[in-house]
Protein backbone atom coordinates (compact mmCIF):
# COMPACT_ATOMS: atom_id res chain seq x y z
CA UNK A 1 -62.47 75.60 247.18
CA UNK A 2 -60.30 73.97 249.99
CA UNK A 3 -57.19 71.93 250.09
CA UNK A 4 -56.64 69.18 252.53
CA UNK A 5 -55.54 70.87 256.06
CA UNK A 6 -51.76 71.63 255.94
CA UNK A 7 -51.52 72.04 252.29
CA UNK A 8 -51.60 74.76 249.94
CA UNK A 9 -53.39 74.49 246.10
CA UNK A 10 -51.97 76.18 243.29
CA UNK A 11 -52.91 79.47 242.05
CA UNK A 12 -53.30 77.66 238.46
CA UNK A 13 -55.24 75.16 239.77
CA UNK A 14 -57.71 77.37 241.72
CA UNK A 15 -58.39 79.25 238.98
CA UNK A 16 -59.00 76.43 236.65
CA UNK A 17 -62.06 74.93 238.67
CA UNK A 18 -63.06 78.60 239.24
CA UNK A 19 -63.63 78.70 235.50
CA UNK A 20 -64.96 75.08 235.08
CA UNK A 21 -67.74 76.30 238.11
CA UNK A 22 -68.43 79.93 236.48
CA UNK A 23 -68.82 77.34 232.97
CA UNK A 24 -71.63 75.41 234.66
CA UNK A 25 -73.20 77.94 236.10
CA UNK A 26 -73.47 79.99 232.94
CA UNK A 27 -74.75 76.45 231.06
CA UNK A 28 -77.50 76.55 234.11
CA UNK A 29 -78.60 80.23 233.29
CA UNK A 30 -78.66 79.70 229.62
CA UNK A 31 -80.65 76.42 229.93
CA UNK A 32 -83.30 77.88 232.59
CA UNK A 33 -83.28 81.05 232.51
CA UNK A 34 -86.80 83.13 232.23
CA UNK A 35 -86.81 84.61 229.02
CA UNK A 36 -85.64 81.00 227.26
CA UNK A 37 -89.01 80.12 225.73
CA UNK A 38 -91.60 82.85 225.82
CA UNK A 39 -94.83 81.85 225.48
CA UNK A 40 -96.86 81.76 222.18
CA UNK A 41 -96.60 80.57 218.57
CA UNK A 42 -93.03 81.61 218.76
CA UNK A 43 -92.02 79.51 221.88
CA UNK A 44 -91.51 75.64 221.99
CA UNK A 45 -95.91 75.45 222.50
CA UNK A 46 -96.83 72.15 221.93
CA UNK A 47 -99.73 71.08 219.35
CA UNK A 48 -101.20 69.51 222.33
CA UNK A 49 -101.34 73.30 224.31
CA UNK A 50 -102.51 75.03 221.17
CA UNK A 51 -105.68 72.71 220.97
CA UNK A 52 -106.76 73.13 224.32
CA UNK A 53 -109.62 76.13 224.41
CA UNK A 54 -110.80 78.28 227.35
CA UNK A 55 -114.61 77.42 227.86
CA UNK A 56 -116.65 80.35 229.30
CA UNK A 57 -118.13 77.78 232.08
CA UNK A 58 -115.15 75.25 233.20
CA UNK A 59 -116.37 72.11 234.45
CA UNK A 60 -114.42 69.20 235.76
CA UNK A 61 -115.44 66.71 233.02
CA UNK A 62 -113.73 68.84 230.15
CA UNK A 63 -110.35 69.69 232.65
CA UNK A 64 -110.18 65.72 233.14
CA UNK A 65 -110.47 64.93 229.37
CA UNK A 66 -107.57 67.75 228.49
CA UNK A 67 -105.38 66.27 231.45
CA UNK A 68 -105.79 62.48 230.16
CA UNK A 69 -105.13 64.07 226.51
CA UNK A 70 -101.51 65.54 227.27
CA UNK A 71 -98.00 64.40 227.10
CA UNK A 72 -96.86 63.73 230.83
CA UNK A 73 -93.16 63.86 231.65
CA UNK A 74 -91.49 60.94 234.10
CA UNK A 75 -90.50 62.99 237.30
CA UNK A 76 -87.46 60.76 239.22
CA UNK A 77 -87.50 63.37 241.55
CA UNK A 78 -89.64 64.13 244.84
CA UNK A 79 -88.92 61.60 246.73
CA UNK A 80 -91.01 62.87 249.79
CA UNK A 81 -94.15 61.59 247.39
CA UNK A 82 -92.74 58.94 244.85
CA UNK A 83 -93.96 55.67 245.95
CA UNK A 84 -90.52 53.38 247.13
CA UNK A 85 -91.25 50.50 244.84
CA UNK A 86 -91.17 52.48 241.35
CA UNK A 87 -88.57 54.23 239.66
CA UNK A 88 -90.21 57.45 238.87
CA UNK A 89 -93.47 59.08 238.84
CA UNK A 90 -95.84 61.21 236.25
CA UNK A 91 -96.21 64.57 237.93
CA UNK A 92 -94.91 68.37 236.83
CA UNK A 93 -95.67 71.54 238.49
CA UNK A 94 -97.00 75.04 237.15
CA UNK A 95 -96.04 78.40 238.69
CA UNK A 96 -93.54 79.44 240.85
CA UNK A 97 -90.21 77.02 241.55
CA UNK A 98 -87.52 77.15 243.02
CA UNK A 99 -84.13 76.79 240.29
CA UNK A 100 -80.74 76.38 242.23
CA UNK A 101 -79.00 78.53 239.44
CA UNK A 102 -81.94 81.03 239.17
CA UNK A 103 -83.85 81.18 242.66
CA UNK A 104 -87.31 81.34 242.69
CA UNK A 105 -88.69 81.71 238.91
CA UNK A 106 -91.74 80.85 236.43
CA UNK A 107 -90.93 77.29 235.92
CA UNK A 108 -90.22 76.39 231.94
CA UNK A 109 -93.76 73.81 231.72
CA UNK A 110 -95.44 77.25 232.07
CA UNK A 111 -93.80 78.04 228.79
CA UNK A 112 -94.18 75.32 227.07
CA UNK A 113 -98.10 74.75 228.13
CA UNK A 114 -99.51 78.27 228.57
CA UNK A 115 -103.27 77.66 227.60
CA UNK A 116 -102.95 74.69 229.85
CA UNK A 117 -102.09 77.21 232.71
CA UNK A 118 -104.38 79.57 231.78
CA UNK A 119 -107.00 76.87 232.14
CA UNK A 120 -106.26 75.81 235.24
CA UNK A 121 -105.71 79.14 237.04
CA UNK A 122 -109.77 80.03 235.69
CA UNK A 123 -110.99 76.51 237.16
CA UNK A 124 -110.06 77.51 240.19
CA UNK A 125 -110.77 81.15 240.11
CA UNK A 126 -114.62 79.93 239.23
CA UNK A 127 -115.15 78.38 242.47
CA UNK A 128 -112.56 80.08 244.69
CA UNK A 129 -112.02 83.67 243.41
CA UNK A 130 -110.52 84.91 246.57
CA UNK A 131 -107.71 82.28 246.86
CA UNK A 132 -104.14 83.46 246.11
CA UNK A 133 -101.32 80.88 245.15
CA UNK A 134 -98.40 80.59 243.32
CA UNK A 135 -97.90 77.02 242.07
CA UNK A 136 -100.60 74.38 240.85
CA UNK A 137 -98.81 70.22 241.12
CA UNK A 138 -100.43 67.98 239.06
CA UNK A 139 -99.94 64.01 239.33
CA UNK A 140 -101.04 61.05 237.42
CA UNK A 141 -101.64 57.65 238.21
CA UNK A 142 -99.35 57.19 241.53
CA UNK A 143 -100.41 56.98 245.39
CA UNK A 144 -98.16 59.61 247.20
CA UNK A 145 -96.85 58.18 249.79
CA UNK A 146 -96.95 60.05 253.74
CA UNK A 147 -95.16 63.31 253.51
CA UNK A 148 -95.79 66.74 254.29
CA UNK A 149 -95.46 69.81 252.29
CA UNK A 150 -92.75 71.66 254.03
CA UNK A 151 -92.15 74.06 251.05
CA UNK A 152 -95.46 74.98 251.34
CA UNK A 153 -97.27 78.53 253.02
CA UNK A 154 -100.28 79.06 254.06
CA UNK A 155 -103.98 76.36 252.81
CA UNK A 156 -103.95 74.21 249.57
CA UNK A 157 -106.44 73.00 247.70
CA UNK A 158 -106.98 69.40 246.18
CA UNK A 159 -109.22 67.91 243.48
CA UNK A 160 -108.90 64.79 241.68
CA UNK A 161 -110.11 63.34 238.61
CA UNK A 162 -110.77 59.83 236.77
CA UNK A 163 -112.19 56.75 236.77
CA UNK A 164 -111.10 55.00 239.86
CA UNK A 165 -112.03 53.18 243.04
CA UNK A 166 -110.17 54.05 246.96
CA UNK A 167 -107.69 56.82 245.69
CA UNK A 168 -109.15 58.88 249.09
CA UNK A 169 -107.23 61.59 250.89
CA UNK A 170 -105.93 60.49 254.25
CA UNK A 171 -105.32 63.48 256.61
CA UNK A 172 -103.95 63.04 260.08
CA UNK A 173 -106.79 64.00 262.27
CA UNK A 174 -107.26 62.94 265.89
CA UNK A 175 -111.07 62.56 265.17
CA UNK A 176 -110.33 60.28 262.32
CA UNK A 177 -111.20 56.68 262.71
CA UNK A 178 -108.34 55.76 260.32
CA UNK A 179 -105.07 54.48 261.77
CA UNK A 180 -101.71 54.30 259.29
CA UNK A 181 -98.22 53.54 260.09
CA UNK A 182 -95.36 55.77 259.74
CA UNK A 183 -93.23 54.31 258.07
CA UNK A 184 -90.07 57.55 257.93
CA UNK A 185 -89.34 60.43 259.50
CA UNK A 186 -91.63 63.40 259.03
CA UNK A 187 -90.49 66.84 258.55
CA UNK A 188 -91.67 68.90 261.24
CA UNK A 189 -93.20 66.36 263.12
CA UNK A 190 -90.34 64.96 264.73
CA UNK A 191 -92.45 63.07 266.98
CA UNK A 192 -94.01 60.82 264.88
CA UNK A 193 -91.34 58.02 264.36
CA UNK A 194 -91.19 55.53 262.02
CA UNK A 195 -92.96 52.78 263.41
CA UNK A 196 -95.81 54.83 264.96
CA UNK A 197 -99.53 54.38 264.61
CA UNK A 198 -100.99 58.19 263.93
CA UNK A 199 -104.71 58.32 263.22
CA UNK A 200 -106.27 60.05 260.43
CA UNK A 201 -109.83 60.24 258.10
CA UNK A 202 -110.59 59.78 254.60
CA UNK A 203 -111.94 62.12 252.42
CA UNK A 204 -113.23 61.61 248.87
CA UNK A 205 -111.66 64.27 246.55
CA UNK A 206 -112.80 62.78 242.92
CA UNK A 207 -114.26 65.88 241.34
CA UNK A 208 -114.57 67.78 244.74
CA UNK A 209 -112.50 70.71 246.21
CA UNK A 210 -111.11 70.07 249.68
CA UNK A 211 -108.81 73.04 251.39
CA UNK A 212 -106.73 71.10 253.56
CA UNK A 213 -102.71 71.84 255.43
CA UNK A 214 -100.01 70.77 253.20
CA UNK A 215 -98.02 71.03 256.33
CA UNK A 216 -100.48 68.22 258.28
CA UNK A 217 -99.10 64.72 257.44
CA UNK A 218 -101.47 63.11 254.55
CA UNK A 219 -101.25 60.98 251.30
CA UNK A 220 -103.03 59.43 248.84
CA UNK A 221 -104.90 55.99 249.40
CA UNK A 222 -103.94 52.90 247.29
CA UNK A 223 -106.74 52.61 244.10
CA UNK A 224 -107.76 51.12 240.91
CA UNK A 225 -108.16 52.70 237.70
CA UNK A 226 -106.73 56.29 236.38
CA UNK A 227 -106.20 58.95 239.02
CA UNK A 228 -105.34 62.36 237.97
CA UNK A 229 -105.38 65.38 240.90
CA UNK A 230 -104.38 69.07 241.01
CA UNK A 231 -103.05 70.85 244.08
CA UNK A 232 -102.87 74.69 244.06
CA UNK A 233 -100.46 76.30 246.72
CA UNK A 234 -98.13 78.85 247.70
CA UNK A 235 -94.25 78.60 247.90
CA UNK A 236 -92.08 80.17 250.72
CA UNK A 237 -90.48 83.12 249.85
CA UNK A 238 -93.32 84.29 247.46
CA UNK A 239 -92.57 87.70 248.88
CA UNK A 240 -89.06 87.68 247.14
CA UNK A 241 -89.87 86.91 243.88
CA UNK A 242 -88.74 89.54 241.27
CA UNK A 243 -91.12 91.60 239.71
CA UNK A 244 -90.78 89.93 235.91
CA UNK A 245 -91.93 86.90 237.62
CA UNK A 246 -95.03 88.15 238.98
CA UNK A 247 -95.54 89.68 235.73
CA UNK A 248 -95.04 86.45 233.81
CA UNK A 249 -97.21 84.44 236.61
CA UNK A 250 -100.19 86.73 236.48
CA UNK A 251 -100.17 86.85 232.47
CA UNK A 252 -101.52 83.61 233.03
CA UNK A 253 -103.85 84.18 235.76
CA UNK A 254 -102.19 83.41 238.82
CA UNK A 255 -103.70 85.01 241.44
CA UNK A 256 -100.71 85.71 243.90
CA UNK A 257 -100.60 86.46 247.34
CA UNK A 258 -99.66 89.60 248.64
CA UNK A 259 -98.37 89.16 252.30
């Protein structure tokens, strides 16, 4: 709280937006906070979460059909992936996130979908039961445009679902025979300017793993059709998360890292 150089504010007034900032903040905690919806029958669990089961064998057919099932919110947010020429996106994340009021915390779509969680944290345990992350992004139906993952720590892994034709990975890769324009700046990679020709190679990802560099420039290929994919990750800062959160996270079977 500053006044314009030279000039003083008044005690009143200085404690008035005090109280109006302390107000907000307190709205923030009430409406985020951890223990707002636990999970089960008691918590705000959709019908949709309640009718998804936990097969013995998980195969990608029956994760597809329960992701093209659900309710998707409109994300306006993350910018670094939302295409420029629509308003929003579908995408929502599972796991650890970071909450401006709160820090790092269990986001609230864990809450609100915890047998979809659970689900998704065993379909990647079956193939990859030594991998530790802390958040799993899922996306529907939009090409993420270049970025790079600078939140991220440490390999991801990708697979994709649907019905759909191009939709490929493209990974900057000096071996690649794939050349893209950048169109803005990259964080991290200061020199690749907008305007620059980086070279890069495909991959195919529908209903295959790929462990790839969140932090290596890539994004998704223009397609036709439906396109769902799932990226598990860790966060930065993992380390500082409090000890209710880890908790909460491995309830659902989250396999965390530990250093």
């Amino acid at each position: 709280l500053h006044a314009p150089a030279g000039q003083k504010m008044d005690k009143e007034k200085v404690a008035a937006m005090k109280e109006h900032k302390a107000s907000l903040l307190q709205r923030c905690r009430e409406t985020f906070s951890r223990a707002d919806a636990p999970a089960g029958k008691k918590g705000p669990v959709k019908a949709q979460d309640r009718a998804i089961e936990l097969p013995a064998n998980i195969v990608p057919e029956y994760v597809q059909g329960v992701l093209e099932g659900i309710s998707w919110p409109s994300c306006f947010s993350r910018n670094n992936v939302k295409p420029d020429d629509v308003p929003y996106i579908q995408a929502f994340p599972l796991g650890l996130v970071l909450n401006y009021c709160l820090g790092l915390c269990v986001s609230r779509t864990v809450k609100l979908w915890p047998n979809l969680t659970t689900l998704l944290t065993h379909f990647i345990a079956q193939s990859f039961p030594a991998f530790r992350y802390t958040t799993i992004q899922l996306n529907r139906d939009y090409s993420a445009k270049l970025h790079v993952d600078g939140n991220n720590h440490g390999p991801s892994y990708i697979i994709a679902f649907g019905k759909y034709t191009g939709g490929e990975l493209w990974m900057k890769d000096e071996d690649g025979d794939l050349d893209i324009e950048v169109t803005e700046g990259l964080r991290g990679w200061p020199t690749l300017k907008p305007g620059t020709q980086v070279r890069g190679k495909l991959v195919n990802i529908n209903s295959k793993w790929l462990k790839f560099d969140g932090n290596t420039p890539h994004q998704a290929m223009p397609f036709k059709g439906q396109r769902i994919s799932i990226v598990y990750f860790s966060r930065k800062g993992f380390l500082k998360i409090p000890e209710e959160v880890n908790k909460e996270l491995s309830a659902v079977g989250f396999r965390l890292p530990g250093e």
